[in-house]
C-alpha atoms as a PDB file:
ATOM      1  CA  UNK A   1       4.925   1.643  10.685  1.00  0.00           C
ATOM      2  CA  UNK A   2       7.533   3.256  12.849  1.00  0.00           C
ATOM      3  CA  UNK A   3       8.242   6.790  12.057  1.00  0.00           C
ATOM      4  CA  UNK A   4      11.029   8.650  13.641  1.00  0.00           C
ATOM      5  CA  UNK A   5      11.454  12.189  13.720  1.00  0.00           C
ATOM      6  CA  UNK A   6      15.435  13.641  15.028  1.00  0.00           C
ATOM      7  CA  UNK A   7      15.896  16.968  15.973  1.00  0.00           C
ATOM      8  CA  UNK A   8      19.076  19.092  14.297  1.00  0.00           C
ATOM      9  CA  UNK A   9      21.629  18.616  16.840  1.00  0.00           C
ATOM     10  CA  UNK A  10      20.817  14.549  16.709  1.00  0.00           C
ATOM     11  CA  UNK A  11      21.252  14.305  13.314  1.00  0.00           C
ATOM     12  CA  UNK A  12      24.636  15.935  13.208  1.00  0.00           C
ATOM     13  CA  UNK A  13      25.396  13.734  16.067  1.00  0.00           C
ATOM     14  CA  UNK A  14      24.491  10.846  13.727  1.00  0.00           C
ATOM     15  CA  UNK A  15      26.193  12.107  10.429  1.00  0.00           C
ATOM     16  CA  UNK A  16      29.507  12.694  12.670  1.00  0.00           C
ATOM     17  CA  UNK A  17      28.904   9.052  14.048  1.00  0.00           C
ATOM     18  CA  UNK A  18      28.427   7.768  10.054  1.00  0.00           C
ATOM     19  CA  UNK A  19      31.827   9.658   9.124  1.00  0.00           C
ATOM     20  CA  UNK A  20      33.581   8.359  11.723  1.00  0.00           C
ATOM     21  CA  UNK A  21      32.315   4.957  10.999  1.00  0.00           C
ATOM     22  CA  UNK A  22      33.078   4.349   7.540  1.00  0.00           C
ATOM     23  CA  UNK A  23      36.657   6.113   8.506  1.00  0.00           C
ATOM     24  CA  UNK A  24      37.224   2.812  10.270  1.00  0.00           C
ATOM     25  CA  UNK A  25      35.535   0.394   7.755  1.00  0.00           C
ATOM     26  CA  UNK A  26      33.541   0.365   4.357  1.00  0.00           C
ATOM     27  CA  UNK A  27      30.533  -0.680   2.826  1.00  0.00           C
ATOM     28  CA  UNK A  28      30.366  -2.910   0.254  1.00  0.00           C
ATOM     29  CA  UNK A  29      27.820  -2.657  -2.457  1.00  0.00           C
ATOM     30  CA  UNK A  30      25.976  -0.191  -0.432  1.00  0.00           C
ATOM     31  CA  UNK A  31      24.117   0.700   3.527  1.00  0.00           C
ATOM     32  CA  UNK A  32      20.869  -0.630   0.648  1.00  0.00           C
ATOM     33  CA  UNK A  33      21.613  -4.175  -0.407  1.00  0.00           C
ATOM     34  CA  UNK A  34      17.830  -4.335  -3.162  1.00  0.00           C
ATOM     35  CA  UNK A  35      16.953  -7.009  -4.612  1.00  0.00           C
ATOM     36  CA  UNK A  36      13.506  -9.000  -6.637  1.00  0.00           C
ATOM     37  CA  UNK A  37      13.560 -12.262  -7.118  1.00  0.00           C
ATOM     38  CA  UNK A  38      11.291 -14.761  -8.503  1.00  0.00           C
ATOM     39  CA  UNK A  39       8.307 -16.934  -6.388  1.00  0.00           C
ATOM     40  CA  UNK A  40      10.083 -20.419  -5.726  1.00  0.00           C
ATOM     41  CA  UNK A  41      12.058 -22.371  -3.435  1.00  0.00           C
ATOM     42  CA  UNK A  42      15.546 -21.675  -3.940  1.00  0.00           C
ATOM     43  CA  UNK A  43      17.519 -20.608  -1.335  1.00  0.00           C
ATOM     44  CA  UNK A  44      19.538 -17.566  -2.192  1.00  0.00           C
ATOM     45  CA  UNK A  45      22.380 -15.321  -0.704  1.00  0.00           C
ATOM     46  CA  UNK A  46      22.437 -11.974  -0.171  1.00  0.00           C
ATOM     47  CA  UNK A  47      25.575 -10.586   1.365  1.00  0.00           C
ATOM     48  CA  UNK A  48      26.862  -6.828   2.729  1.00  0.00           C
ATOM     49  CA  UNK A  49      30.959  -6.417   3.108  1.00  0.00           C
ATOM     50  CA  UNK A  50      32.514  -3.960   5.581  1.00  0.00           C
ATOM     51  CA  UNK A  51      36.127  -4.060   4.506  1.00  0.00           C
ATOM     52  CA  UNK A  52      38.802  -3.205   7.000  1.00  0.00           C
ATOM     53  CA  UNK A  53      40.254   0.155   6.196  1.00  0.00           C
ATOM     54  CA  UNK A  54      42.464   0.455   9.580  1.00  0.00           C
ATOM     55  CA  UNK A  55      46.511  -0.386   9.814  1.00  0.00           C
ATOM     56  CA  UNK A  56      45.272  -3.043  12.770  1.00  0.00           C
ATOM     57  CA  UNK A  57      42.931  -6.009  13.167  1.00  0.00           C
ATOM     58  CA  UNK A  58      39.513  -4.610  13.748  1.00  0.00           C
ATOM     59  CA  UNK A  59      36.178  -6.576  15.133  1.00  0.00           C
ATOM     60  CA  UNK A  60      32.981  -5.279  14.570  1.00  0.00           C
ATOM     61  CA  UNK A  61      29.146  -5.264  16.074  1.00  0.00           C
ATOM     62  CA  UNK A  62      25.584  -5.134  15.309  1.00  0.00           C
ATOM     63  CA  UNK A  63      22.381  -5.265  15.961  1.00  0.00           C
ATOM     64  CA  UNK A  64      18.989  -5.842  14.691  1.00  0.00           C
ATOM     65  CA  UNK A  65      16.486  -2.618  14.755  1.00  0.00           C
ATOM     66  CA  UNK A  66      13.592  -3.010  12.458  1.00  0.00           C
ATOM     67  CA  UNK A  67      12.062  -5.270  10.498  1.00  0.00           C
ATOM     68  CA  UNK A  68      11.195  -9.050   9.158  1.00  0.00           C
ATOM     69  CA  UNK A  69       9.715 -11.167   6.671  1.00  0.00           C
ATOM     70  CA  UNK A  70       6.911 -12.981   5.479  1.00  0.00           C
ATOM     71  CA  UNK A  71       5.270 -15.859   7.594  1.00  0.00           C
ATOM     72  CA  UNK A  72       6.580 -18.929   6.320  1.00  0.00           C
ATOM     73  CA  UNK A  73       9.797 -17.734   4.928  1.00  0.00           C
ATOM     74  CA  UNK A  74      12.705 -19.405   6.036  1.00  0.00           C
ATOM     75  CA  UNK A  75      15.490 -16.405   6.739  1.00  0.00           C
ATOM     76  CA  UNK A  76      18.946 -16.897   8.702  1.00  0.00           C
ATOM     77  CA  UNK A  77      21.765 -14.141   9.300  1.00  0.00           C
ATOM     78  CA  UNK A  78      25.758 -15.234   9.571  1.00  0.00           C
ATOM     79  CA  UNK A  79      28.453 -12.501  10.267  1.00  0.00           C
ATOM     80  CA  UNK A  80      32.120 -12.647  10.616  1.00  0.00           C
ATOM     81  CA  UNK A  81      32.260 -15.951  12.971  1.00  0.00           C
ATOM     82  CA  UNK A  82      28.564 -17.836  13.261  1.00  0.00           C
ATOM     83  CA  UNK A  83      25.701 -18.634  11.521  1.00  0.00           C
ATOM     84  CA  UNK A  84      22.617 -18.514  13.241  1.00  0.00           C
ATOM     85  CA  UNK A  85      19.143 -20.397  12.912  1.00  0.00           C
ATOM     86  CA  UNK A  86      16.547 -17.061  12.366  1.00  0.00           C
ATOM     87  CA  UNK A  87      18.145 -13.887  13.508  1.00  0.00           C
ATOM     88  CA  UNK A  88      19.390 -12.690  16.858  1.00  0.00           C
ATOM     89  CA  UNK A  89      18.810  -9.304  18.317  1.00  0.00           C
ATOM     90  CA  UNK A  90      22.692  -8.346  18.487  1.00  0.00           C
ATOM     91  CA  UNK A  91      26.262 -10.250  18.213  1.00  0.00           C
ATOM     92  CA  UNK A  92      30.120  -9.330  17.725  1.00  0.00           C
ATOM     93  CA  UNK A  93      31.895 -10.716  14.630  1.00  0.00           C
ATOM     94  CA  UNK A  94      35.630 -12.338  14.883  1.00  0.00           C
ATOM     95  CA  UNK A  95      37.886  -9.607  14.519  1.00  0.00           C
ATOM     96  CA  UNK A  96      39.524  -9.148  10.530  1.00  0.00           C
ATOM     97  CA  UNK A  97      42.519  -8.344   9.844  1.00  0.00           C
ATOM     98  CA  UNK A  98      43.742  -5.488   7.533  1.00  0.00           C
ATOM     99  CA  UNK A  99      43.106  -6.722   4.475  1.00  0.00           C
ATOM    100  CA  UNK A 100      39.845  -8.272   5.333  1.00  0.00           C
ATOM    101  CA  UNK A 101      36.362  -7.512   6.029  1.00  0.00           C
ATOM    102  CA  UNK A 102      33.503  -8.326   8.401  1.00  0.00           C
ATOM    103  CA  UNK A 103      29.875  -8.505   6.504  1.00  0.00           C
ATOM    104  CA  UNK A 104      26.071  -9.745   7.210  1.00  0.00           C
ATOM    105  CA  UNK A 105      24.958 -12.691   5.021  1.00  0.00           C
ATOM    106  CA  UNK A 106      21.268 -13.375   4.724  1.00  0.00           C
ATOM    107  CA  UNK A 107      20.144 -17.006   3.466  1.00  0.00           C
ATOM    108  CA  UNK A 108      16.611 -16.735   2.280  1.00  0.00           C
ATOM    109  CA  UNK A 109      14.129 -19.362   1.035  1.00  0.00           C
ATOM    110  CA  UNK A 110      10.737 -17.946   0.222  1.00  0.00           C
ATOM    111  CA  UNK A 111       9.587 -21.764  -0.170  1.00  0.00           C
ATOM    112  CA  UNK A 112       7.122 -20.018  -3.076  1.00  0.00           C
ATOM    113  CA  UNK A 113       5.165 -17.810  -1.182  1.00  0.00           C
ATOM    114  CA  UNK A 114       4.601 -14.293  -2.309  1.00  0.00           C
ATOM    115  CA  UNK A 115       6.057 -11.596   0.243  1.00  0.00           C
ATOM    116  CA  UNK A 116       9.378  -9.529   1.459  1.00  0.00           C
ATOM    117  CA  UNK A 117      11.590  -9.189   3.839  1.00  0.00           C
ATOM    118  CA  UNK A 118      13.182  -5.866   4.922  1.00  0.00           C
ATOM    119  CA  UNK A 119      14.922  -5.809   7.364  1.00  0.00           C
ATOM    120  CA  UNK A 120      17.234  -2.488   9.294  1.00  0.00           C
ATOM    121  CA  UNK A 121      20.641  -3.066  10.999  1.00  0.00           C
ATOM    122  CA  UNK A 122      23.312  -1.092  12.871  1.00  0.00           C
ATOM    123  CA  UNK A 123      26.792  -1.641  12.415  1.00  0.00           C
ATOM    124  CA  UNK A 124      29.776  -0.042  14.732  1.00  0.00           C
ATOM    125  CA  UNK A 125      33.517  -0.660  15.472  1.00  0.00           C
ATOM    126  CA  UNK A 126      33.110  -3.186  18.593  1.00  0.00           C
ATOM    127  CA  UNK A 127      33.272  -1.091  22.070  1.00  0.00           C
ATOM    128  CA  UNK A 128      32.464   2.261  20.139  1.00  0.00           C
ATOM    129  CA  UNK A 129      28.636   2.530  19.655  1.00  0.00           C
ATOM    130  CA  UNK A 130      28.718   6.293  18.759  1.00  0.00           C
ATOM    131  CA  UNK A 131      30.339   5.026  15.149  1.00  0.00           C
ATOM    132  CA  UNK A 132      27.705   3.277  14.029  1.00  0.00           C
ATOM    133  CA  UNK A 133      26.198   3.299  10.631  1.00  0.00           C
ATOM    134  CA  UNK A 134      22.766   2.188   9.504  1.00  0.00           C
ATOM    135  CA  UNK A 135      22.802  -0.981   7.042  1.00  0.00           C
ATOM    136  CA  UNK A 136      19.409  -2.854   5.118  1.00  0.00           C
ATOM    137  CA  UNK A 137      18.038  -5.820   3.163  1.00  0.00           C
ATOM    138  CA  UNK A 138      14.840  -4.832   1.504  1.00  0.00           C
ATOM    139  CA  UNK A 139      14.282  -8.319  -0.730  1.00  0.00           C
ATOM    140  CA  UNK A 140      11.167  -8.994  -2.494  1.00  0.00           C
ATOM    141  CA  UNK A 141       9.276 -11.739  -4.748  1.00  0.00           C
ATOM    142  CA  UNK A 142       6.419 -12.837  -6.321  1.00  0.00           C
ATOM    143  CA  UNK A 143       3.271 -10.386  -6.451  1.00  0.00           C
ATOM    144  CA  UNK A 144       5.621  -7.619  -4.904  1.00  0.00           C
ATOM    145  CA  UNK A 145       8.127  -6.591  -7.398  1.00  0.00           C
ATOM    146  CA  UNK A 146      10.222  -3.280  -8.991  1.00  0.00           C
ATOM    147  CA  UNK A 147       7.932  -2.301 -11.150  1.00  0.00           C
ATOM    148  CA  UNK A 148       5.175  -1.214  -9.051  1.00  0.00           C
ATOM    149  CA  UNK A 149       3.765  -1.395  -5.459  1.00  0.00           C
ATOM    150  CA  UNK A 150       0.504  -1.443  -5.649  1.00  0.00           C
ATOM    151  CA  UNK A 151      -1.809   0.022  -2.844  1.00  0.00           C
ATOM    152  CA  UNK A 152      -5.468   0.213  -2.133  1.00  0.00           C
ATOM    153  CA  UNK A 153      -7.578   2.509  -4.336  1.00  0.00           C
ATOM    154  CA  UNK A 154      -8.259   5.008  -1.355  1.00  0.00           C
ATOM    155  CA  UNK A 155      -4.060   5.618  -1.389  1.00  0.00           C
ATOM    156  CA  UNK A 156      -1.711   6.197  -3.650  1.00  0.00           C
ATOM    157  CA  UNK A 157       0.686   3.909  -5.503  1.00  0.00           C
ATOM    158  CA  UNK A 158       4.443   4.827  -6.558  1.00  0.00           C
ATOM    159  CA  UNK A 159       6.388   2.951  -9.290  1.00  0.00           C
ATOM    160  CA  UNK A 160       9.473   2.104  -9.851  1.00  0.00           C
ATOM    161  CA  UNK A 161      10.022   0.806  -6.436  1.00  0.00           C
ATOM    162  CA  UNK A 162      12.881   0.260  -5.997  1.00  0.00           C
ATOM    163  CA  UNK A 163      14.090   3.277  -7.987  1.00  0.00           C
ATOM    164  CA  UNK A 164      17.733   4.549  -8.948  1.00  0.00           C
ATOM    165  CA  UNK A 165      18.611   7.706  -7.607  1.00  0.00           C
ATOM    166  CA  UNK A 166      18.423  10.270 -10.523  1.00  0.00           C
ATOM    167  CA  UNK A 167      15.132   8.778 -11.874  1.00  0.00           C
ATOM    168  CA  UNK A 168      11.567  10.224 -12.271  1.00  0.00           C
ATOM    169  CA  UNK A 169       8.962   8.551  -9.814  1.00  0.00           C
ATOM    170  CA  UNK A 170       5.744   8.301 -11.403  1.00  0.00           C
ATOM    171  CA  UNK A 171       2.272   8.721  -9.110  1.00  0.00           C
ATOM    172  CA  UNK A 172      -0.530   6.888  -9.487  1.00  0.00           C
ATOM    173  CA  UNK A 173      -3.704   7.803  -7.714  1.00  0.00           C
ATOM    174  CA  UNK A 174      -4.792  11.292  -8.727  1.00  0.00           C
ATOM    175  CA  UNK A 175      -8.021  10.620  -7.811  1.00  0.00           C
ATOM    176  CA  UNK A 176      -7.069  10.817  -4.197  1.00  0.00           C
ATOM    177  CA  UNK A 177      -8.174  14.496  -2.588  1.00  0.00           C
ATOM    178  CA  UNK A 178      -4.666  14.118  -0.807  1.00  0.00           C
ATOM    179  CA  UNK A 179      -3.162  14.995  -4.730  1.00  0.00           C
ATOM    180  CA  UNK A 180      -5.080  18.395  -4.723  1.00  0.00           C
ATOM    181  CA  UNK A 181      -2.043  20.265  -2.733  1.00  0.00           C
ATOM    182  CA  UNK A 182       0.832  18.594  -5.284  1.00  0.00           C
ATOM    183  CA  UNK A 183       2.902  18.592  -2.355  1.00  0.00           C
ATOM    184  CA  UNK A 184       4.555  15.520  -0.366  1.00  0.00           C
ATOM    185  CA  UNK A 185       6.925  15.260   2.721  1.00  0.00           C
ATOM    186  CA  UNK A 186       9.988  12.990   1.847  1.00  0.00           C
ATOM    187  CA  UNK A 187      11.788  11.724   5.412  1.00  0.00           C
ATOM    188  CA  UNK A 188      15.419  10.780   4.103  1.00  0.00           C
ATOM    189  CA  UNK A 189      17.212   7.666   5.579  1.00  0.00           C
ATOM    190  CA  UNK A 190      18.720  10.046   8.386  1.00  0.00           C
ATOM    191  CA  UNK A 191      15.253  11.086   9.715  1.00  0.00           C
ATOM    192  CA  UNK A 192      15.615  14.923   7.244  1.00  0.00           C
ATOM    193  CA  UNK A 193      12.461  15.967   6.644  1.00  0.00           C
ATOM    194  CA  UNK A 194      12.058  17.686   2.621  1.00  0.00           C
ATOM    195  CA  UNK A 195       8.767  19.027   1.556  1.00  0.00           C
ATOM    196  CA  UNK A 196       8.405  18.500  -2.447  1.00  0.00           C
ATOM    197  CA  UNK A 197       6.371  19.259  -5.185  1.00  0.00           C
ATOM    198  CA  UNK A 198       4.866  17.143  -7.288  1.00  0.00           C
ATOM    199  CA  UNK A 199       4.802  17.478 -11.329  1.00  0.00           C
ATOM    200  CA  UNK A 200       2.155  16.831 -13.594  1.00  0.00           C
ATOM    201  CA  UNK A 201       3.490  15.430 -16.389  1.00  0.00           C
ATOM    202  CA  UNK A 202       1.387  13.822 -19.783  1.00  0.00           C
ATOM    203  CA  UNK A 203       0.880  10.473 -18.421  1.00  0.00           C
ATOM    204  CA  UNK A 204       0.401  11.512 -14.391  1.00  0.00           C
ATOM    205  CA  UNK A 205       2.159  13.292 -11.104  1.00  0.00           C
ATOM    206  CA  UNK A 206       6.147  13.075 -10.994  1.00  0.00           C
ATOM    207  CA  UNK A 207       8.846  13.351  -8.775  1.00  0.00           C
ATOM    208  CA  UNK A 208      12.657  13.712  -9.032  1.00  0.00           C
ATOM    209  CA  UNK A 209      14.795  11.405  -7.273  1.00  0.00           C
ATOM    210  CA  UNK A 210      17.978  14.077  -8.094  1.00  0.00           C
ATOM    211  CA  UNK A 211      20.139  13.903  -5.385  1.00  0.00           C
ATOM    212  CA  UNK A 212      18.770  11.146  -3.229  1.00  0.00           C
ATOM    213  CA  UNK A 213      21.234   9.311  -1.218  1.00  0.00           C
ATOM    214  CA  UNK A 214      20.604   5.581  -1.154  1.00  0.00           C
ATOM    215  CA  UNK A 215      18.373   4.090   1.585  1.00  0.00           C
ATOM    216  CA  UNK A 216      15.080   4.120   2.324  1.00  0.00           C
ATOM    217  CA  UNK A 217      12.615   7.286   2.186  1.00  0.00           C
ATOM    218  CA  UNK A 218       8.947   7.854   3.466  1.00  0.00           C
ATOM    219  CA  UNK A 219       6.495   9.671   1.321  1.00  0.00           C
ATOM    220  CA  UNK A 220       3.775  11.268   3.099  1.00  0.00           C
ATOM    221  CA  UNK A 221       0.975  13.737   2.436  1.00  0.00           C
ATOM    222  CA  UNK A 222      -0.239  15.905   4.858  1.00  0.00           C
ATOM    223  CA  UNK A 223      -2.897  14.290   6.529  1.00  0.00           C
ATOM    224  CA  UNK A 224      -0.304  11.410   7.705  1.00  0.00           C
ATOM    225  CA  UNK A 225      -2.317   8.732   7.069  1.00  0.00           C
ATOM    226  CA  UNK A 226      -1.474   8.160   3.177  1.00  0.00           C
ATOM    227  CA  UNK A 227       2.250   7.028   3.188  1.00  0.00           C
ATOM    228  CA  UNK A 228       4.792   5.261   0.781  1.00  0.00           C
ATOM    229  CA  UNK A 229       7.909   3.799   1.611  1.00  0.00           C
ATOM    230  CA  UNK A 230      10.354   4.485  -1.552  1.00  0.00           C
ATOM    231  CA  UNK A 231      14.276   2.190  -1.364  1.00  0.00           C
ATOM    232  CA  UNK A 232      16.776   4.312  -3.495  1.00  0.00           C
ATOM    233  CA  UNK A 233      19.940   2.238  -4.476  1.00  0.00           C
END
């Protein structure tokens, strides 16, 4: 697991870069496109918009940061222009006009096995890097699914995954010394770092979700070695 850890002045650097961003072009549903599906061999579509909001024509890049699927899964990216067999490290879509909008398409076939793919993208206003806003696919199926992650007995095990922002997490795994502080870090999507305290509630630990912004957070306790990775939508 990658962990990255941005120091004030970069993440103002990358909110200004976000605002400035999405001044130029939306997001459509979300940056957090979540989804569980069932084990089988369908091949299904899972798409991300970023509508024009500029008076002129306006192309748009990306690239590929993090991420990838299960062996054997077949997975294939198209943008604004191509399709591609697998998925490329970087491209520039076909330029859309005023009323239209650029997006990243995934076509995935699990061809029934069990497994996820989550995957981490950048997307910027072509020739103007500093713009760029962060964009995932965090899919699921099969033995992986929303209701609960399940993790070995010597961690800890958080459920609902994916969760709503505004909802109640719900801890499993009191049994693990790491539960005797009640405390966990939470690393936002923009690398912010938020210690929290945990709850104990009549049927286990809890934690608010209040005023999570969707994305993907790490939970950690203190030792570093007993994480969680939570997707907010």
């Amino acid at each position: 697991m990658r962990r990255f850890f941005l120091s004030n002045g970069l993440l103002i650097v990358l909110l200004c870069a976000t605002l400035t961003g999405l001044g130029q072009f939306g997001i459509t549903p979300t940056d957090s496109l979540v989804d569980v599906f069932p084990t089988d061999s369908l091949t299904r579509v899972y798409q991300i918009d970023f509508p024009n909001q500029t008076e002129d024509s306006l192309g748009l890049s990306w690239r590929w940061i993090d991420g990838g699927w299960t062996e054997g899964w077949d997975v294939n990216l198209c943008d604004l222009g191509e399709c591609y067999t697998g998925i490329p490290g970087d491209a520039d879509m076909l330029a859309c006009p005023t009323d239209g909008a650029g997006y990243l398409k995934l076509l995935v076939n699990a061809l029934d096995i069990e497994g996820a793919c989550v995957l981490h993208f950048w997307v910027w206003p072509t020739g103007n890097q500093d713009a760029l806003v962060n964009v995932y696919f965090d899919l699921r199926n099969g033995g992986v699914n929303s209701v609960a992650f399940s993790a070995p007995e010597s961690e800890f095990s958080v459920h609902p995954n994916p969760i709503r922002a505004g909802r109640m997490l719900h801890f499993r795994g009191a049994g693990n010394p790491n539960f005797s502080s009640n405390c966990v870090q939470r690393f936002s999507p923009k690398g912010e770092l938020f210690p929290c305290h945990l709850k104990l509630a009549p049927f286990g630990w809890t934690l608010s979700t209040q005023n999570w912004r969707p994305g993907i957070h790490l939970l950690s306790f203190g030792d570093g070695r007993t994480a969680q990775r939570i997707v907010v939508h």
